[in-house]
N, C-alpha and C. Protein backbone atom coordinates (compact mmCIF):
# COMPACT_ATOMS: atom_id res chain seq x y z
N UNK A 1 6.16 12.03 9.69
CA UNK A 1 4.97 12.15 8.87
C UNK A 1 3.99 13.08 9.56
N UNK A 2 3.33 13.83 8.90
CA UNK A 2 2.52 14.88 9.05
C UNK A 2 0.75 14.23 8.61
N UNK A 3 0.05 14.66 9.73
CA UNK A 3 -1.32 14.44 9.44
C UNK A 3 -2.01 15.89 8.91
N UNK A 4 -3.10 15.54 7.74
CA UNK A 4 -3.71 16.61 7.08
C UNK A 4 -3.96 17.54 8.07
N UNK A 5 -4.13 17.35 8.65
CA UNK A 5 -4.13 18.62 9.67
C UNK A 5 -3.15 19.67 10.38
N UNK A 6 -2.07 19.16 10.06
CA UNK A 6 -0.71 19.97 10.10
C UNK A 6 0.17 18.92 11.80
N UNK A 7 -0.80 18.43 12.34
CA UNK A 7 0.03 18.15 13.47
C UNK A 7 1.06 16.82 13.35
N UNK A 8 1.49 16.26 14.01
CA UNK A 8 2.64 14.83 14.31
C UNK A 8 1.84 13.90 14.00
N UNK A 9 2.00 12.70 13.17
CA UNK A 9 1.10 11.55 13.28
C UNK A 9 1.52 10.72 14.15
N UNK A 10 0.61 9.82 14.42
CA UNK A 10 0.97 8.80 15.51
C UNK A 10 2.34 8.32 14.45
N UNK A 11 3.02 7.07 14.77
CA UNK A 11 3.97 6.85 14.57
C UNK A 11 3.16 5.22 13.47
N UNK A 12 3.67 4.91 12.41
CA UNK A 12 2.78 3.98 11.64
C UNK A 12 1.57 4.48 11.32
N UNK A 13 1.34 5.57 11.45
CA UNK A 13 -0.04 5.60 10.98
C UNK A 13 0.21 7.08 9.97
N UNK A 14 -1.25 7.53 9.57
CA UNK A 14 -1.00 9.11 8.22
C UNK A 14 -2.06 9.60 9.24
N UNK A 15 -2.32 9.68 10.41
CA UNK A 15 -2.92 10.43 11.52
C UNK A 15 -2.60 10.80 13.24
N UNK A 16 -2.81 12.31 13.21
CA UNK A 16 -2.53 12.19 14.65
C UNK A 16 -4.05 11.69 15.30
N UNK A 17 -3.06 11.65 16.95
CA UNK A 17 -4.91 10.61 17.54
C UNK A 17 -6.11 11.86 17.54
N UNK A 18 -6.30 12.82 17.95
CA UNK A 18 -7.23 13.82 18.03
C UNK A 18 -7.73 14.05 16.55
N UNK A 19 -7.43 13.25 15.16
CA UNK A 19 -7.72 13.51 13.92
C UNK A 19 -8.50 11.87 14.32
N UNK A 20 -7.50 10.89 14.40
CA UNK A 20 -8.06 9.58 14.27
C UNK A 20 -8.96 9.51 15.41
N UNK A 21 -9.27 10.22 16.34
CA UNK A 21 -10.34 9.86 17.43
C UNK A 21 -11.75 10.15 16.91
N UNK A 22 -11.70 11.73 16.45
CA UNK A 22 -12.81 12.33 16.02
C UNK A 22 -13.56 11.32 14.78
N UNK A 23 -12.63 11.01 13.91
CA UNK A 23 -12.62 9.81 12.82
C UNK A 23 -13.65 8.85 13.31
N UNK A 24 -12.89 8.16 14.63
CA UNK A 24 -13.40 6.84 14.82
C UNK A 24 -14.61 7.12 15.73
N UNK A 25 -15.06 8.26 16.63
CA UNK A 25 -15.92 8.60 17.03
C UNK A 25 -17.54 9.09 15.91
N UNK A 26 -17.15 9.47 15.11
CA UNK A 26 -17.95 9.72 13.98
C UNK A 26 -18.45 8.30 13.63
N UNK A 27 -17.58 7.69 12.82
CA UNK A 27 -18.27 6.08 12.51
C UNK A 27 -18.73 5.16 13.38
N UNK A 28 -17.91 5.18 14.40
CA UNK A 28 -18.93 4.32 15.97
C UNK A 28 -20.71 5.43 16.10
N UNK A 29 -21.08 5.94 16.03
CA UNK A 29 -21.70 6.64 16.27
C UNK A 29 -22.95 7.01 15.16
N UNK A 30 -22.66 6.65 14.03
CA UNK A 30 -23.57 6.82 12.87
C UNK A 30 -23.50 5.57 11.85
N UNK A 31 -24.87 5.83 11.33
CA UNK A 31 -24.62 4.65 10.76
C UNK A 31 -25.60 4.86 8.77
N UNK A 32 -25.10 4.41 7.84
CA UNK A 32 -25.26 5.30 6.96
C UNK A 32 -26.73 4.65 6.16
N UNK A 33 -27.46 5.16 5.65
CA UNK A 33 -28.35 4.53 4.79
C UNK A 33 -28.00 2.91 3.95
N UNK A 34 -26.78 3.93 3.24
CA UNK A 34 -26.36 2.83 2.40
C UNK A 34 -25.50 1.29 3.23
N UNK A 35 -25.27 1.61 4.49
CA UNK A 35 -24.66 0.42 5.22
C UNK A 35 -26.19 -0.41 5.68
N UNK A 36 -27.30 0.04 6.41
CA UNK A 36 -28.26 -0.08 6.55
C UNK A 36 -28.80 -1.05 5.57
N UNK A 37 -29.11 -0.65 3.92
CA UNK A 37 -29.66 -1.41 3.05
C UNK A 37 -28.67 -2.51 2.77
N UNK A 38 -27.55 -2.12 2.95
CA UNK A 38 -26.33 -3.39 2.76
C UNK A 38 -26.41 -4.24 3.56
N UNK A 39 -26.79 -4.29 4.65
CA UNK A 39 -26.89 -5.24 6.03
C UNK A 39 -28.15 -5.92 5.83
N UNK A 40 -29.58 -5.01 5.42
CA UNK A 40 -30.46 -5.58 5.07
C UNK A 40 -31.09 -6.96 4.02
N UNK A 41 -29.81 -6.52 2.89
CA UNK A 41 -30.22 -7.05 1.97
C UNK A 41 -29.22 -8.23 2.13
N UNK A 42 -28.57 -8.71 3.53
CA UNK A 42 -27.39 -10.01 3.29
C UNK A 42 -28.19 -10.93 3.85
N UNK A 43 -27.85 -12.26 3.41
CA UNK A 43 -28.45 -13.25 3.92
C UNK A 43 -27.77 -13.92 4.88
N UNK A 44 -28.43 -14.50 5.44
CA UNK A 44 -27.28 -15.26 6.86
C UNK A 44 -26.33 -15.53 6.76
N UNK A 45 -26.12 -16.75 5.27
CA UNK A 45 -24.66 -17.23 4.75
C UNK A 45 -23.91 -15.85 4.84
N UNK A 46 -24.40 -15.23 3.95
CA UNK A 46 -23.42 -13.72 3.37
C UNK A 46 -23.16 -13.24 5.08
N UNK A 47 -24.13 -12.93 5.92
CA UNK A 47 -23.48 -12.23 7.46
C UNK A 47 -22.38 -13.23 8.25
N UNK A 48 -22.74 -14.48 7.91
CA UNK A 48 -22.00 -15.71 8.35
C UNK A 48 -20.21 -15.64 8.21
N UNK A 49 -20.16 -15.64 7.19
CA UNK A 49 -19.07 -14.83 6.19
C UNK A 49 -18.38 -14.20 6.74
N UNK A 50 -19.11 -12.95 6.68
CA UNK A 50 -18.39 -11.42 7.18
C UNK A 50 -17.90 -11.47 8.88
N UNK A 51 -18.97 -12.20 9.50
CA UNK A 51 -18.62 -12.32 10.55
C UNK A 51 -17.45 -12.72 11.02
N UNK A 52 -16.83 -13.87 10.28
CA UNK A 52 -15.88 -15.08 10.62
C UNK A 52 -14.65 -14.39 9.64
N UNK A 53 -14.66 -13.95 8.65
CA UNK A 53 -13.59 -13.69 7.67
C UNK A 53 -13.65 -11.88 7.28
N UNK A 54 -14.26 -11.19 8.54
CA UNK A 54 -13.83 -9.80 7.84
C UNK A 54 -12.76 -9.43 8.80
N UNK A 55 -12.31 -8.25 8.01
CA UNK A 55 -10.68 -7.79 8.43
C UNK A 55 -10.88 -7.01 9.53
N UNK A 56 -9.83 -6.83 10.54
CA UNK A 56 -10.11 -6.12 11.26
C UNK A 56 -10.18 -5.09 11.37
N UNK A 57 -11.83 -3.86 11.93
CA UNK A 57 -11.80 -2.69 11.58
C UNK A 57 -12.99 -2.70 11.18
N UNK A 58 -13.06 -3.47 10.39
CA UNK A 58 -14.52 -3.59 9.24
C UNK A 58 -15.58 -2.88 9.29
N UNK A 59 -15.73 -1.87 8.57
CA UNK A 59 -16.45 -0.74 8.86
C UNK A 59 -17.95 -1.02 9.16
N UNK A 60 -18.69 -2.25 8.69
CA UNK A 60 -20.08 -2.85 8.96
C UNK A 60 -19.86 -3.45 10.19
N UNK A 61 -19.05 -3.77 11.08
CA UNK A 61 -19.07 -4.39 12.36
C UNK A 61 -18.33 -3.83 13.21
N UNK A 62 -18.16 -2.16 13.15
CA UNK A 62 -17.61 -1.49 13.74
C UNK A 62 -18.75 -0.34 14.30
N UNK A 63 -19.12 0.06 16.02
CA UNK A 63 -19.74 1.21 16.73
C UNK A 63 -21.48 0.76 16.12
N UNK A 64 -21.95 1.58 16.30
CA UNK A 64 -23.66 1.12 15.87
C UNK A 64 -24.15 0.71 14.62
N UNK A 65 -23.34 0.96 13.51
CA UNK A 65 -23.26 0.08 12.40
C UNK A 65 -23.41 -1.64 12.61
N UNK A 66 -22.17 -2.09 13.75
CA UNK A 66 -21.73 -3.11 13.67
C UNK A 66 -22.62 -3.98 14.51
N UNK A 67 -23.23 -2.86 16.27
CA UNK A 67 -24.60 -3.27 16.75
C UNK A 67 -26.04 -3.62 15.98
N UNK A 68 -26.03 -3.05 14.96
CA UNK A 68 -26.97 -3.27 14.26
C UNK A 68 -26.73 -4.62 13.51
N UNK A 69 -25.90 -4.79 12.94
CA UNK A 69 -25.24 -6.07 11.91
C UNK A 69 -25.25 -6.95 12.81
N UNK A 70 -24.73 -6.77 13.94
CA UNK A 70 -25.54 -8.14 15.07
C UNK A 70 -26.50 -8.23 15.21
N UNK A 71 -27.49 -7.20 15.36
CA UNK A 71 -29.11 -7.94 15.76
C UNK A 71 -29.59 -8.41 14.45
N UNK A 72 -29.44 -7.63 13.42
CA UNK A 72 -29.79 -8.40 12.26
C UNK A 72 -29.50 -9.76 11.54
N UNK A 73 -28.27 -10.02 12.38
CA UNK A 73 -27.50 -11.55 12.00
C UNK A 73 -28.19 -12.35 12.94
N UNK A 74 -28.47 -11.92 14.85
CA UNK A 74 -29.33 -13.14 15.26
C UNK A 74 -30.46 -13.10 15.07
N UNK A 75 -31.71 -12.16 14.76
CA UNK A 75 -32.77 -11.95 14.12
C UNK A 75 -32.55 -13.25 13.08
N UNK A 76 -32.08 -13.07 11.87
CA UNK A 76 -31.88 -14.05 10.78
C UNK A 76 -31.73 -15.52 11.22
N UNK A 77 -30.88 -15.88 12.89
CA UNK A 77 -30.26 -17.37 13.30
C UNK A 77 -29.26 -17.13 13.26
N UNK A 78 -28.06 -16.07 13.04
CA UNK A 78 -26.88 -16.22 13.39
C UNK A 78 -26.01 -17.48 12.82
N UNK A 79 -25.03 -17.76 13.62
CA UNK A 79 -23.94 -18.88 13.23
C UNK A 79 -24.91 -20.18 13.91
N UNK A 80 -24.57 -21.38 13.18
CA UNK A 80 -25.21 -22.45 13.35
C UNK A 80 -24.06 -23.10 12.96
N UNK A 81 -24.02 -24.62 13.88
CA UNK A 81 -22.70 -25.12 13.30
C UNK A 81 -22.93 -26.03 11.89
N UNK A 82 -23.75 -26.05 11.13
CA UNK A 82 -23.78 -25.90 10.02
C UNK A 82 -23.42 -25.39 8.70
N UNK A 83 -23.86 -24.02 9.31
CA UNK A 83 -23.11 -22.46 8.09
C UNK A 83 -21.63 -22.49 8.72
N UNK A 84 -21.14 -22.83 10.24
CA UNK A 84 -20.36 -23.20 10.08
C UNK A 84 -19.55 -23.97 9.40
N UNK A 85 -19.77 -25.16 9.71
CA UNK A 85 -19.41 -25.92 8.74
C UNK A 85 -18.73 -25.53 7.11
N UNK A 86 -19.89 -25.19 6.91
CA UNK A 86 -19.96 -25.23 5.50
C UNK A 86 -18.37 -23.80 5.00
N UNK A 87 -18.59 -22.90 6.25
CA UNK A 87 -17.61 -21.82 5.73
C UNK A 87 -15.73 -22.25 5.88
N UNK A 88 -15.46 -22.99 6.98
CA UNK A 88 -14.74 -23.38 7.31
C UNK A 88 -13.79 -22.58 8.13
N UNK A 89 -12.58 -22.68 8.08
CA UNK A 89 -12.11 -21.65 8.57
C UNK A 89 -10.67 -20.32 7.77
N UNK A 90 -10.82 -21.43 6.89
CA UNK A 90 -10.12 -20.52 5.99
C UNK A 90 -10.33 -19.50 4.86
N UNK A 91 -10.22 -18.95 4.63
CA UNK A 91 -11.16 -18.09 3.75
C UNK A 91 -10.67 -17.92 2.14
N UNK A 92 -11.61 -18.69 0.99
CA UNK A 92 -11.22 -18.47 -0.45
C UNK A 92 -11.79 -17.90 -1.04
C-alpha cells in the first residue's frame, strides 16, 4: 500500500510515518475554534463520558486540545464517584 504521498505505508496503516508524524504533530499542537466551543459547551456528565468511554485517539483528548479538555473537566469537578457511578463501566 502506497501513502498519498507516493512513499511505502507503514504496514496496517494508508500512511507512511513522516506523513503520519507531521499529521499527528499538527493536531497535538493546535487546537481548533470549533473543538474549543465543543469542550466549552459540555457539561461534566457529557466530559465524564468522553473521558471514560472515548476511543482511542480521540481527537478532543489528544496534544493541547486534549490539555485543555482536562483543565476544563477539573475546573467543572471532574470524575466524582458519583458521575461515576451513575456512568458505569460499560458503555450504551
Amino acid at each position: 500500500m502506497r501513502c498519498t504521498c507516493g512513499q511505502k505505508a507503514v504496514p496496517g496503516y494508508t500512511q507512511c510515518y513522516p506523513c503520519w508524524e507531521r499529521a499527528h504533530t499538527a493536531a497535538c499542537t493546535t487546537m481548533t475554534p470549533e473543538d474549543k466551543a465543543r469542550i466549552d459547551a459540555m457539561s461534566r456528565e457529557d466530559m465524564a463520558s468522553r473521558w471514560r468511554f472515548a476511543e482511542v485517539g480521540d481527537p478532543l483528548l489528544q496534544g493541547v486540545t486534549g490539555q485543555y479538555f482536562s483543565e476544563v473537566f477539573a475546573a467543572k469537578g471532574g470524575m466524582s464517584p458519583e458521575i461515576s457511578k451513575s456512568l458505569g463501566w460499560e458503555r450504551t
